[in-house]
C-alpha atoms as a PDB file:
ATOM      1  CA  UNK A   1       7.216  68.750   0.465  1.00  0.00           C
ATOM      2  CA  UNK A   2       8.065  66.307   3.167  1.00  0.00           C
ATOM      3  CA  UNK A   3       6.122  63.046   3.268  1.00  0.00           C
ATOM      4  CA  UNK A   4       6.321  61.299   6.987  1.00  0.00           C
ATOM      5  CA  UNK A   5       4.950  57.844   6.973  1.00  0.00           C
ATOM      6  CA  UNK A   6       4.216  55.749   9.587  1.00  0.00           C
ATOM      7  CA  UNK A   7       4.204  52.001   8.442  1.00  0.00           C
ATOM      8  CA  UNK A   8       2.962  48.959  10.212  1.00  0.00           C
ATOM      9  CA  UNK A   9       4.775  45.969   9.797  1.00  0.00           C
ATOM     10  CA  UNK A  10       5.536  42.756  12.272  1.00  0.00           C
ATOM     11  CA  UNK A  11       8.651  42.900  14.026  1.00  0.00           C
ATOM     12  CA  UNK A  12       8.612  47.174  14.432  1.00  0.00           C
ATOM     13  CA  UNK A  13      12.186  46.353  16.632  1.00  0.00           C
ATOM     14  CA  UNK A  14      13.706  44.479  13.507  1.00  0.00           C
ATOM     15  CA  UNK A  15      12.993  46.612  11.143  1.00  0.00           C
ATOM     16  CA  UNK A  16      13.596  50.061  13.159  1.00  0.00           C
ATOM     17  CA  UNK A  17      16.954  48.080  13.305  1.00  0.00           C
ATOM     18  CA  UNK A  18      17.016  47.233   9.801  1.00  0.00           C
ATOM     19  CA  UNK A  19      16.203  50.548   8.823  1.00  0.00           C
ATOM     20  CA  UNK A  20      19.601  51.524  11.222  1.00  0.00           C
ATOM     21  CA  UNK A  21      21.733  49.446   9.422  1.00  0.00           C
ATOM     22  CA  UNK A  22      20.935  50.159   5.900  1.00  0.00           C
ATOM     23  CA  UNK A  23      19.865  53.650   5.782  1.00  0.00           C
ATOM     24  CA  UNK A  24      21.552  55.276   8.827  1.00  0.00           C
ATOM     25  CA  UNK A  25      18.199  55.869  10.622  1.00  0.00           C
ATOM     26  CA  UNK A  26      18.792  57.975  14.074  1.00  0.00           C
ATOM     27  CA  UNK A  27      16.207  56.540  16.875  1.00  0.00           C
ATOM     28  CA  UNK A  28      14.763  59.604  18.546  1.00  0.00           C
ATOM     29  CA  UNK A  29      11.977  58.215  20.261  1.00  0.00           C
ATOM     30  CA  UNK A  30       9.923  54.409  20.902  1.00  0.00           C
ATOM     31  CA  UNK A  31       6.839  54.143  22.822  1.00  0.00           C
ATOM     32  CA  UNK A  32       6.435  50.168  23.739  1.00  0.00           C
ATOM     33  CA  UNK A  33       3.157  48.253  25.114  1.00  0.00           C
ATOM     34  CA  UNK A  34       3.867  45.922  28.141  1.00  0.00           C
ATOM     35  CA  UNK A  35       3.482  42.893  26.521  1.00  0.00           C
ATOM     36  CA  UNK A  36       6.530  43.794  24.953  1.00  0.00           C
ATOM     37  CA  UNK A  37       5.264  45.079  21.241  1.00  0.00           C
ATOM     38  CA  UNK A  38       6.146  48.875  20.254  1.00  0.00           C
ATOM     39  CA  UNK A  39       3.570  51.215  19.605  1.00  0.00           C
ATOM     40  CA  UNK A  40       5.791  53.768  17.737  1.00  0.00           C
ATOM     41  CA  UNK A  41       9.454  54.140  17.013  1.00  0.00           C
ATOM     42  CA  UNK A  42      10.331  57.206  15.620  1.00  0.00           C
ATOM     43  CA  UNK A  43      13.329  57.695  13.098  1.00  0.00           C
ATOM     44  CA  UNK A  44      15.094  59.831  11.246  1.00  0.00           C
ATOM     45  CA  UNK A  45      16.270  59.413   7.893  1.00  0.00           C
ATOM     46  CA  UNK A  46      18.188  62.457   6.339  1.00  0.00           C
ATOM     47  CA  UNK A  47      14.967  64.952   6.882  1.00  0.00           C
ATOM     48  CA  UNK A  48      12.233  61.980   7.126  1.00  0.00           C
ATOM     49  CA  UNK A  49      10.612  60.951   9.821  1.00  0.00           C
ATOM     50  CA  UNK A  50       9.318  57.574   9.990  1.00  0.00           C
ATOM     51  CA  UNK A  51       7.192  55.939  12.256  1.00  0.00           C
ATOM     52  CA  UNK A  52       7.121  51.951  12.464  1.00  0.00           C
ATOM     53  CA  UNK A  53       4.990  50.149  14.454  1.00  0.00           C
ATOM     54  CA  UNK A  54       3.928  46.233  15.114  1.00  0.00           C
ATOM     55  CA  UNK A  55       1.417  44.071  13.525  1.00  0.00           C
ATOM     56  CA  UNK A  56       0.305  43.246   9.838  1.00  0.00           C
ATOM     57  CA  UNK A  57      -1.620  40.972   7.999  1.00  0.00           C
ATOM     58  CA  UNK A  58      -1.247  40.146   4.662  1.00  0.00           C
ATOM     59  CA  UNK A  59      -4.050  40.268   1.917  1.00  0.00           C
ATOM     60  CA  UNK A  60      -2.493  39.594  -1.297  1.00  0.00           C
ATOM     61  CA  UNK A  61       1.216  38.131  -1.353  1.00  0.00           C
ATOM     62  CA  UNK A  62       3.519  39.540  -3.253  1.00  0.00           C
ATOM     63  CA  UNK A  63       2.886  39.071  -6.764  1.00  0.00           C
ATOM     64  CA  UNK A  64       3.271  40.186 -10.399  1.00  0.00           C
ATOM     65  CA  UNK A  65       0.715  41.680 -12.178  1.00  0.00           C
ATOM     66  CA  UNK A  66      -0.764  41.996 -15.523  1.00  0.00           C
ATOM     67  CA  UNK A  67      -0.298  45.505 -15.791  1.00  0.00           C
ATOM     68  CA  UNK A  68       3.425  45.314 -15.043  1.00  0.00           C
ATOM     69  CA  UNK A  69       3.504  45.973 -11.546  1.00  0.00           C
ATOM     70  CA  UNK A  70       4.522  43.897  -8.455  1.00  0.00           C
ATOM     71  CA  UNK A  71       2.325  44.605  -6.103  1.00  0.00           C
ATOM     72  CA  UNK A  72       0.857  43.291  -2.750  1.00  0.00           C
ATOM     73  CA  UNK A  73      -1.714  44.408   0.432  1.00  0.00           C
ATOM     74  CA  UNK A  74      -1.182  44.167   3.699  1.00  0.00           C
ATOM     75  CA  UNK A  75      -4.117  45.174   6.407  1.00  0.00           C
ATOM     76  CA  UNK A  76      -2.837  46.874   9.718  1.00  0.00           C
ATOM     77  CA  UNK A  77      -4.238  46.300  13.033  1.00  0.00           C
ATOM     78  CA  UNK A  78      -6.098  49.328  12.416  1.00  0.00           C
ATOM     79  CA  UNK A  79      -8.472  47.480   9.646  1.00  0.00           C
ATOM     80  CA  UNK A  80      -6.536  49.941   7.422  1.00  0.00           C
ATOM     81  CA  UNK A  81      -5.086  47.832   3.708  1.00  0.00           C
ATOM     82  CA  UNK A  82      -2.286  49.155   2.510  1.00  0.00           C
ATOM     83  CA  UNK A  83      -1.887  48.347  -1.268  1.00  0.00           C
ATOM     84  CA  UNK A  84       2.299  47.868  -2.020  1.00  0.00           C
ATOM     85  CA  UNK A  85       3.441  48.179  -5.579  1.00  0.00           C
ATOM     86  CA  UNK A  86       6.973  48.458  -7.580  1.00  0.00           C
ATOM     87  CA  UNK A  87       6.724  49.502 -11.339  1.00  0.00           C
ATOM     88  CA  UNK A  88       8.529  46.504 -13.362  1.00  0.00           C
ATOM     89  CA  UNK A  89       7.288  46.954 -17.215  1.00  0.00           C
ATOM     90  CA  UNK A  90       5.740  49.050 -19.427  1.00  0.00           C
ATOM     91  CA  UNK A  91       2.288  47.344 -20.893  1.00  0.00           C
ATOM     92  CA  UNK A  92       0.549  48.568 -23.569  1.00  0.00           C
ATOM     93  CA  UNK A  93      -3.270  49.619 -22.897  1.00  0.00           C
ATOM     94  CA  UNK A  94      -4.439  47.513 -25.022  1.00  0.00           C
ATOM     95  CA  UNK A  95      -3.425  44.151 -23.264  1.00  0.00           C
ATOM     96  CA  UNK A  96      -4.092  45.195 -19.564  1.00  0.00           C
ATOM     97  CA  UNK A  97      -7.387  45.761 -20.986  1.00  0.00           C
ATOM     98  CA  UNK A  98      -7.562  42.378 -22.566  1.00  0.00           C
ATOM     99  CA  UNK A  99      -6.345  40.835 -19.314  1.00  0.00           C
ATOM    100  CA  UNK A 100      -8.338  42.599 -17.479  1.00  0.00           C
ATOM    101  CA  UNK A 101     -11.372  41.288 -19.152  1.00  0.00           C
ATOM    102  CA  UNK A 102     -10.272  37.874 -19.022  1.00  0.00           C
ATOM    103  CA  UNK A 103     -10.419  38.018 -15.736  1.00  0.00           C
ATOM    104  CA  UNK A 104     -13.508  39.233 -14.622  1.00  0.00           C
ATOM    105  CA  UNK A 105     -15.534  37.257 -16.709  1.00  0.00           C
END
């Protein structure tokens, strides 16, 4: 299986450009909005296609968490939130539960 994203961030010409730079991304097509903001670029990265486009909020900075991850969670212009997250450290059961219930009381 192939998963295609399509990502909203701020800046879709940076980081289409970004994206050139550091993974070799071919451009094969952008569809811009006359105030100057991009809709959609399209790119190609080895057999992925990914779609950037402009504007995000963010929720939750990035952060980490008590259950090892570093996470974050953006909203898109769409009212869509997109929840971020890296995998640092292994934590036992046991103590996420404890932290979670130390926070929610």
């Amino acid at each position: 299986m192939i998963v295609n994203p399509h990502i909203v961030v701020s800046g879709a010409d940076r980081a289409a450009g970004f994206y050139r730079e550091a993974f070799g991304a071919q451009e094969h097509e952008r569809i811009p909005t006359p105030d100057g903001r991009i809709t959609s670029v399209q790119l190609r990265i080895g057999k992925t296609t990914l779609h950037v486009a402009d504007g995000a909020q963010v929720s939750q900075p990035l952060g980490e968490t008590f259950w090892g991850d570093l996470h974050g969670q953006l909203e898109d212009p769409f009212g869509h939130r997109w929840n971020v997250s890296q995998h640092l450290r292994a934590v036992p059961t046991d103590e996420v539960v404890a932290a979670a219930a130390q926070l929610f009381q």
